[in-house]
PDB file of N, CA and C in Angstrom:
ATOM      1  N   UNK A   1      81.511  95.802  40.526  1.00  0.00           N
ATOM      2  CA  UNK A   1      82.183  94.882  41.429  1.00  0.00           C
ATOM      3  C   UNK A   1      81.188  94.439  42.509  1.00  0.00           C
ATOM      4  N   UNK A   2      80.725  93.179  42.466  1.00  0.00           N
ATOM      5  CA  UNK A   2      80.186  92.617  43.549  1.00  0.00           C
ATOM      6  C   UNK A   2      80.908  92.043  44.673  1.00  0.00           C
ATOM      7  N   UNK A   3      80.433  91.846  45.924  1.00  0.00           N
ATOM      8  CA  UNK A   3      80.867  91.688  47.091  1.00  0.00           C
ATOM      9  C   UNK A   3      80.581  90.099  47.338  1.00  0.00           C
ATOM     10  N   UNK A   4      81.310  89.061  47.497  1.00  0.00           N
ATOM     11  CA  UNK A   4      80.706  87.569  47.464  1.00  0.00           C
ATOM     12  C   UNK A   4      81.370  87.383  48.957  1.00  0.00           C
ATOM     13  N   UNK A   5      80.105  87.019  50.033  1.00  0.00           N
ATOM     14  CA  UNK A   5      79.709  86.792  51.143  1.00  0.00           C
ATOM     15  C   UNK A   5      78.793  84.947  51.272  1.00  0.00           C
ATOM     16  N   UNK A   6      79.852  84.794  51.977  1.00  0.00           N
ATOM     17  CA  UNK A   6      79.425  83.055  52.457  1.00  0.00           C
ATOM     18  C   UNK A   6      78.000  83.312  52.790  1.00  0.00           C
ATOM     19  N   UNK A   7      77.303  82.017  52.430  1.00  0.00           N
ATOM     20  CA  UNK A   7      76.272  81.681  52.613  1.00  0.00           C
ATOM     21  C   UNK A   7      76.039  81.761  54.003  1.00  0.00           C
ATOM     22  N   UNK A   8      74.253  82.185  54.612  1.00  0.00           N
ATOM     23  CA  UNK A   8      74.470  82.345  55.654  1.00  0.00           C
ATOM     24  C   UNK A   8      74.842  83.336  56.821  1.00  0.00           C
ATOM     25  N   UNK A   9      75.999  84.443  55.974  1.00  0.00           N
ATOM     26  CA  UNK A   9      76.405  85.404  56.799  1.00  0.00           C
ATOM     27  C   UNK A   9      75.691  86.425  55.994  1.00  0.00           C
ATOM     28  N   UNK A  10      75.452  87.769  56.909  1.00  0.00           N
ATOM     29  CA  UNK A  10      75.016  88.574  56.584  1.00  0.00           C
ATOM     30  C   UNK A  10      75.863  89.871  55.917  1.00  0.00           C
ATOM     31  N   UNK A  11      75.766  90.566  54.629  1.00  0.00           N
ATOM     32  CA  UNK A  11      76.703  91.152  54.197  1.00  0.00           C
ATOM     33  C   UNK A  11      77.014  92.391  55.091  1.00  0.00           C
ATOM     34  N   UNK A  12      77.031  92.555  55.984  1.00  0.00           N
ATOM     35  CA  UNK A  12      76.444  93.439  56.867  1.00  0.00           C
ATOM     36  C   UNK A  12      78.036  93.307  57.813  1.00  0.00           C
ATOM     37  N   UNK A  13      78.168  92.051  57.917  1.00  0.00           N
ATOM     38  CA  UNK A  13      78.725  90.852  58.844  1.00  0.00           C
ATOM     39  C   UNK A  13      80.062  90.304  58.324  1.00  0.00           C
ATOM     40  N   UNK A  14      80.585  90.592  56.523  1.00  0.00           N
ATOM     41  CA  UNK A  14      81.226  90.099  55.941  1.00  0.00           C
ATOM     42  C   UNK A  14      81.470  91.187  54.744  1.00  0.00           C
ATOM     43  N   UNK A  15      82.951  91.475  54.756  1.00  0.00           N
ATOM     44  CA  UNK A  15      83.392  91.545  53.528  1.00  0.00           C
ATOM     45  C   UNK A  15      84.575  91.393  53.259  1.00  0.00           C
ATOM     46  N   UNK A  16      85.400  91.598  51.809  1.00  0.00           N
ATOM     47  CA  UNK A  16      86.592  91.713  51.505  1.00  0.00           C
ATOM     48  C   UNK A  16      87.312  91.862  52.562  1.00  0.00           C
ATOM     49  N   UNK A  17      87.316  92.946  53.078  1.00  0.00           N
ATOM     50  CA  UNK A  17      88.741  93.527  54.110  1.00  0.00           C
ATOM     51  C   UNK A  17      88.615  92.733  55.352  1.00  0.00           C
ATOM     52  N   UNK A  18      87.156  92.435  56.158  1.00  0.00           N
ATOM     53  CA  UNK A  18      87.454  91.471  57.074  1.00  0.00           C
ATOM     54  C   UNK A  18      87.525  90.118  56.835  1.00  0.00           C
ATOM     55  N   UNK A  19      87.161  89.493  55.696  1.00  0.00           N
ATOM     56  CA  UNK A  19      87.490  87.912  55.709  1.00  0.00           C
ATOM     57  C   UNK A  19      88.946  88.103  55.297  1.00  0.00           C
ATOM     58  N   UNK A  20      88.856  86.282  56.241  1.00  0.00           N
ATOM     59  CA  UNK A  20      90.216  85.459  56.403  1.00  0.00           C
ATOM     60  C   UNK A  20      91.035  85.754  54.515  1.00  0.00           C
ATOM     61  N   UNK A  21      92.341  85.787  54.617  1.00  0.00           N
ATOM     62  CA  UNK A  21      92.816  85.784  53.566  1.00  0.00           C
ATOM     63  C   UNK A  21      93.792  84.361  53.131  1.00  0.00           C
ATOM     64  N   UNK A  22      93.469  83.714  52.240  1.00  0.00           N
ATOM     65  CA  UNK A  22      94.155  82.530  51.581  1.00  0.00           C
ATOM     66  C   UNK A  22      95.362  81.994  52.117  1.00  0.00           C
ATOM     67  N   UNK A  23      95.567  81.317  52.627  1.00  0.00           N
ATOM     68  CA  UNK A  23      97.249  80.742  53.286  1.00  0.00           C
ATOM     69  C   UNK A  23      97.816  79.384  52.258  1.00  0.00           C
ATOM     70  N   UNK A  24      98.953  79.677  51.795  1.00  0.00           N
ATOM     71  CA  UNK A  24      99.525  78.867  51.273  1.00  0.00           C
ATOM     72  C   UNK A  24     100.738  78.426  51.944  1.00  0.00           C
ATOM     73  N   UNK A  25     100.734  77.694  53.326  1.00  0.00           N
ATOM     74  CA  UNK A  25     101.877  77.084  54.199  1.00  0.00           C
ATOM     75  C   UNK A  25     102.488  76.067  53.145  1.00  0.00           C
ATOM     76  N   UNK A  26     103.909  76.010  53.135  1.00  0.00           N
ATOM     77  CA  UNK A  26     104.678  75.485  52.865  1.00  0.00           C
ATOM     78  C   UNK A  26     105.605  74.672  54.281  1.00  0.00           C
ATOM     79  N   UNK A  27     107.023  73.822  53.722  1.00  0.00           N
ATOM     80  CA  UNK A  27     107.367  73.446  54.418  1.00  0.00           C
ATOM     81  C   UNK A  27     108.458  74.554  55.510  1.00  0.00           C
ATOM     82  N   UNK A  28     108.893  75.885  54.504  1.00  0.00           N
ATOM     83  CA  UNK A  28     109.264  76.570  55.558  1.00  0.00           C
ATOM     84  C   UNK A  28     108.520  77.495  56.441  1.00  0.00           C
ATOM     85  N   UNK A  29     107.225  77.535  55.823  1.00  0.00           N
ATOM     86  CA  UNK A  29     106.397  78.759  56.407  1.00  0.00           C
ATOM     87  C   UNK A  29     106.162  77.593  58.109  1.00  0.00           C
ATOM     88  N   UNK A  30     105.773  76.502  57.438  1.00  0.00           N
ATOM     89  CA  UNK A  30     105.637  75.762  58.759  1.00  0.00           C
ATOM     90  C   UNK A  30     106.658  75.148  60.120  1.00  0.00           C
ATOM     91  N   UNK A  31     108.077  75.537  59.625  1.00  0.00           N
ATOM     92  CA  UNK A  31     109.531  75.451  60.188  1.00  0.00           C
ATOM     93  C   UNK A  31     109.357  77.084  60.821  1.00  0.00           C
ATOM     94  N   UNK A  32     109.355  77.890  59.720  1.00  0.00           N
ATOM     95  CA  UNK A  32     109.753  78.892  61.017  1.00  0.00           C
ATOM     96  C   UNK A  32     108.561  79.462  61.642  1.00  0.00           C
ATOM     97  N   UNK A  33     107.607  79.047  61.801  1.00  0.00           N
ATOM     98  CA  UNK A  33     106.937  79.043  62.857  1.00  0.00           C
ATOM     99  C   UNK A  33     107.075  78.248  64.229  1.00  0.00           C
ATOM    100  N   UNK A  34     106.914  77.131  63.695  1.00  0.00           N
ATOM    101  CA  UNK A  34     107.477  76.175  65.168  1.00  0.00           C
ATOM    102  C   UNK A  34     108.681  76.493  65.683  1.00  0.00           C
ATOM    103  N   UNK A  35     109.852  77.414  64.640  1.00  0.00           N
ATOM    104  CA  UNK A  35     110.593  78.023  65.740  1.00  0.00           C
ATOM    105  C   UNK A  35     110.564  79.089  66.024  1.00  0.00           C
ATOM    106  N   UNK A  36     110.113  79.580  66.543  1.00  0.00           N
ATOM    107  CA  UNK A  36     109.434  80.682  66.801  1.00  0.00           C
ATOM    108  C   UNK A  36     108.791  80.811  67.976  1.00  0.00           C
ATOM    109  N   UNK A  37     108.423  79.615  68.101  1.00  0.00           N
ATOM    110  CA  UNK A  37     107.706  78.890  69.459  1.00  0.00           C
ATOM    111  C   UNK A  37     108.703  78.248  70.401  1.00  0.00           C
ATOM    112  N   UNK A  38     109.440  77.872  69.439  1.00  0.00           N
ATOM    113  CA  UNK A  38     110.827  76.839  70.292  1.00  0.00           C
ATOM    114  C   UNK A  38     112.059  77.921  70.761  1.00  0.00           C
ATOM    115  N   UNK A  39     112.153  78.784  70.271  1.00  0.00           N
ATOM    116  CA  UNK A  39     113.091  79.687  70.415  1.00  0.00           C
ATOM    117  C   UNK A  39     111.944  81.241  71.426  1.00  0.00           C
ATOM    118  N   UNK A  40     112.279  80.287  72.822  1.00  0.00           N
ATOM    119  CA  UNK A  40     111.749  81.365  73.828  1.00  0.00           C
ATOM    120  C   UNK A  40     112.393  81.509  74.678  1.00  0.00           C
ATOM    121  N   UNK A  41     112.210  82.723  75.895  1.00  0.00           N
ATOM    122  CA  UNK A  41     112.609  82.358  77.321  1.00  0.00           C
ATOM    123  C   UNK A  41     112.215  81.149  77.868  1.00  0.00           C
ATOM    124  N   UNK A  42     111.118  80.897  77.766  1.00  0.00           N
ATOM    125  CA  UNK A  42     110.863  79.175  78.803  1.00  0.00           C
ATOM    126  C   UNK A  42     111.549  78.467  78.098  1.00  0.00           C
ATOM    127  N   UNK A  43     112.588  78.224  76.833  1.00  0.00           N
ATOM    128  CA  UNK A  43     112.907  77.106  76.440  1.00  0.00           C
ATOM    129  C   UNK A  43     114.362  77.442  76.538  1.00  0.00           C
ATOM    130  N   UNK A  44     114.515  78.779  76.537  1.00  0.00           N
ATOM    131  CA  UNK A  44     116.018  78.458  77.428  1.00  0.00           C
ATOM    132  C   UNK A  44     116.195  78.431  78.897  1.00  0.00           C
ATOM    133  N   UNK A  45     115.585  79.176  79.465  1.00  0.00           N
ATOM    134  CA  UNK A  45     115.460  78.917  81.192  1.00  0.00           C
ATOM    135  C   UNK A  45     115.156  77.269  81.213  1.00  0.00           C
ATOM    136  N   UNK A  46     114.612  76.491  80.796  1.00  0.00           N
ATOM    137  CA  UNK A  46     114.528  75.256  80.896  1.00  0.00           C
ATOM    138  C   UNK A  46     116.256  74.399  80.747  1.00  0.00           C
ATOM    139  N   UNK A  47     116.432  74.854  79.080  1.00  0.00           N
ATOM    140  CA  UNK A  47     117.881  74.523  78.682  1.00  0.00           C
ATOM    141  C   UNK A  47     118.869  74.585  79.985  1.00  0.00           C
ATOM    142  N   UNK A  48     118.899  75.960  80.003  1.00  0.00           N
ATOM    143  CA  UNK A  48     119.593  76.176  81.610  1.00  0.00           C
ATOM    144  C   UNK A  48     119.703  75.310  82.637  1.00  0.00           C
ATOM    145  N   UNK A  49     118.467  75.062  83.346  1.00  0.00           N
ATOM    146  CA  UNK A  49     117.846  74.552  84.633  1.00  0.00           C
ATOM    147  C   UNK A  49     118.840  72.820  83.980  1.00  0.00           C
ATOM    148  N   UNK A  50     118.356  72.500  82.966  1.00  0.00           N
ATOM    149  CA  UNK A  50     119.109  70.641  82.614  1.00  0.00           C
ATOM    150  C   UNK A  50     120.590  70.957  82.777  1.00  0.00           C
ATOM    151  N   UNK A  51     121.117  72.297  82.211  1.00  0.00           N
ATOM    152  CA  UNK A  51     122.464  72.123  82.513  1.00  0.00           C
ATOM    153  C   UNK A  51     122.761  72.258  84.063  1.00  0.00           C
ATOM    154  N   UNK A  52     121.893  73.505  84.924  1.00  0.00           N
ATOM    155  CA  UNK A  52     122.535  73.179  86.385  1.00  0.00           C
ATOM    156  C   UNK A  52     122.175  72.213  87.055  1.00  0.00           C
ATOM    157  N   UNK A  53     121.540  71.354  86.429  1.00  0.00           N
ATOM    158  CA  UNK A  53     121.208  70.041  87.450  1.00  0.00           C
ATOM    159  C   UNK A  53     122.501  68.913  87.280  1.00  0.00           C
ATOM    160  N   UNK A  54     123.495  69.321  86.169  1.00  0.00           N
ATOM    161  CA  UNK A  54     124.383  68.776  86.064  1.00  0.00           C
ATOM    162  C   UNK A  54     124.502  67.575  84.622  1.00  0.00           C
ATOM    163  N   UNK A  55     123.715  67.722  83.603  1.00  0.00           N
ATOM    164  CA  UNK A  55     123.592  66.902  82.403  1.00  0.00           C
ATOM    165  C   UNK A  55     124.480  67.792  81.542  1.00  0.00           C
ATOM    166  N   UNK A  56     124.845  66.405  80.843  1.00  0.00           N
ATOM    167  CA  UNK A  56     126.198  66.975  80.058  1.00  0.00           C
ATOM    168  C   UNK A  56     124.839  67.517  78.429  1.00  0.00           C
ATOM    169  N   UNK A  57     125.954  68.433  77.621  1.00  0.00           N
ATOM    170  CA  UNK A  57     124.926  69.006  76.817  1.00  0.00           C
ATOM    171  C   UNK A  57     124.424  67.655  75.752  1.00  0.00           C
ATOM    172  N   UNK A  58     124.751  66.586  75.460  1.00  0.00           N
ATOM    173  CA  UNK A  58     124.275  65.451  74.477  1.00  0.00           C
ATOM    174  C   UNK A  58     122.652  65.414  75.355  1.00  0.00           C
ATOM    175  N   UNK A  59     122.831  65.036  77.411  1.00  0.00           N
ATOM    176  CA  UNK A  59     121.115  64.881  77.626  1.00  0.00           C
ATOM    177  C   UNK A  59     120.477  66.150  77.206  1.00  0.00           C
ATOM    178  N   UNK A  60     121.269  66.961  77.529  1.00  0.00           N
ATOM    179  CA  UNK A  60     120.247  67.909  77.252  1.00  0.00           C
ATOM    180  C   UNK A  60     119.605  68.206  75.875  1.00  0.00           C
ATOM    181  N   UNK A  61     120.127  68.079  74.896  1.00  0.00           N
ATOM    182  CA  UNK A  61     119.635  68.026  73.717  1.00  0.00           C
ATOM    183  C   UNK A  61     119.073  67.125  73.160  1.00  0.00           C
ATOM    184  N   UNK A  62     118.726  65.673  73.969  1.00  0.00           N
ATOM    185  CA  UNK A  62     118.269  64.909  73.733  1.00  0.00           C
ATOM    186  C   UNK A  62     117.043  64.677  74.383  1.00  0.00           C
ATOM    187  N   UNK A  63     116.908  65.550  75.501  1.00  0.00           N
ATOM    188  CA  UNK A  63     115.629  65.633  76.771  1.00  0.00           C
ATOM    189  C   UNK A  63     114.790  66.941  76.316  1.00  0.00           C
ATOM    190  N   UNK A  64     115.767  68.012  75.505  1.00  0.00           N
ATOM    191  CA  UNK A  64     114.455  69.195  74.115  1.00  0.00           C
ATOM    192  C   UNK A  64     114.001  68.152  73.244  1.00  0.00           C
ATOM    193  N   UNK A  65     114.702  67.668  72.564  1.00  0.00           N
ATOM    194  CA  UNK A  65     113.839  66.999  71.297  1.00  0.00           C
ATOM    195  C   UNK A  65     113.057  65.873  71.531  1.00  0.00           C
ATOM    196  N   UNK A  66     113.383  65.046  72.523  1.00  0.00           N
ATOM    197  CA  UNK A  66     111.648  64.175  72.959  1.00  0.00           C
ATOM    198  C   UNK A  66     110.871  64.579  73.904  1.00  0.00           C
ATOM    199  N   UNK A  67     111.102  65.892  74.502  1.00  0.00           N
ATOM    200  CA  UNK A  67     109.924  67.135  74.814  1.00  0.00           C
ATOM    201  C   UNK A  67     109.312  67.956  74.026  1.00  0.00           C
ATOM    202  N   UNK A  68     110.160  68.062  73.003  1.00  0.00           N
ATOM    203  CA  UNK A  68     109.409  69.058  71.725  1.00  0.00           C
ATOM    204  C   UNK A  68     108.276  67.915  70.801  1.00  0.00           C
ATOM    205  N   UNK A  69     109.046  66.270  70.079  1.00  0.00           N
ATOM    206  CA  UNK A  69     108.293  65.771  70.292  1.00  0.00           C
ATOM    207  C   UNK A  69     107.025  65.046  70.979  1.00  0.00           C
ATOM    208  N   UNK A  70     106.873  65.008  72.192  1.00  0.00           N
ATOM    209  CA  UNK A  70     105.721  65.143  72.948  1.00  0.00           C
ATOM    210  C   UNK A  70     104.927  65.831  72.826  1.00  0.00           C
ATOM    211  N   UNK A  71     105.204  67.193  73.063  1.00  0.00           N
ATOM    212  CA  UNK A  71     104.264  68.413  72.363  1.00  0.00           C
ATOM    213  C   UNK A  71     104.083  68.419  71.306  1.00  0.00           C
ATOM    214  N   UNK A  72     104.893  68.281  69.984  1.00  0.00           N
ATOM    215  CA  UNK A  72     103.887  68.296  68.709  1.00  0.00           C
ATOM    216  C   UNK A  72     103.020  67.141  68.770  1.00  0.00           C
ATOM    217  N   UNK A  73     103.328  66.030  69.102  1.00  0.00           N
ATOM    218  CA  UNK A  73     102.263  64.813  68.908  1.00  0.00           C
ATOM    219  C   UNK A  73     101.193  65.353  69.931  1.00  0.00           C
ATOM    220  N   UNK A  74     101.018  65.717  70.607  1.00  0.00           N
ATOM    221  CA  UNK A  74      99.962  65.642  71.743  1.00  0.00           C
ATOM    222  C   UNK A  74      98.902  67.137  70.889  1.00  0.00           C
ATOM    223  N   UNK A  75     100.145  68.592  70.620  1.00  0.00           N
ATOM    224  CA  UNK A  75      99.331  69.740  70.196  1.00  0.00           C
ATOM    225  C   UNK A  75      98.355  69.262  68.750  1.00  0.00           C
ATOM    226  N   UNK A  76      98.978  68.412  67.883  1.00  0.00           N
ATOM    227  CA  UNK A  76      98.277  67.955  66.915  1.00  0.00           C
ATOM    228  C   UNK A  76      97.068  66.901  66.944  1.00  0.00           C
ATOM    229  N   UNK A  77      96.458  66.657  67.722  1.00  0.00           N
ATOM    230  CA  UNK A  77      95.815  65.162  67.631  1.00  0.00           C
ATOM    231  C   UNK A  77      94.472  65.356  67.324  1.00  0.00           C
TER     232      UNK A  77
END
């Protein structure tokens, strides 16, 4: 059994057990991650804060999702 180490690195520097291992993201691997992120304390203390300022729950669910969109367009670019 040989040990196959990227060009460049030193085998010294690289093997099996520490290199990166293969990711095959799908469309849910990539859903429940982003919620995961979306489903926090800052995103309900926020939720909160829109309801005591007095917005009925339609703004408020409408003022997460073109804040969540903002952030994915901006985290992706």
């Amino acid at each position: 059994m040989t040990d196959q180490h990227p060009a460049g690195y030193s085998p010294r520097l690289h093997n099996h057990d520490l290199g990166p291992v293969p990711q095959k993201w799908t469309w849910y691997n990539i859903l429940a991650f982003w919620m995961s992120d979306v489903h926090s304390v800052g995103g309900y203390v926020f939720a909160a804060s829109l309801f005591a300022l007095g917005l009925a729950s339609w703004q408020v669910l409408i003022a997460l999702l073109v804040g969540i969109c903002i952030i994915q367009v901006i985290a992706n670019l």
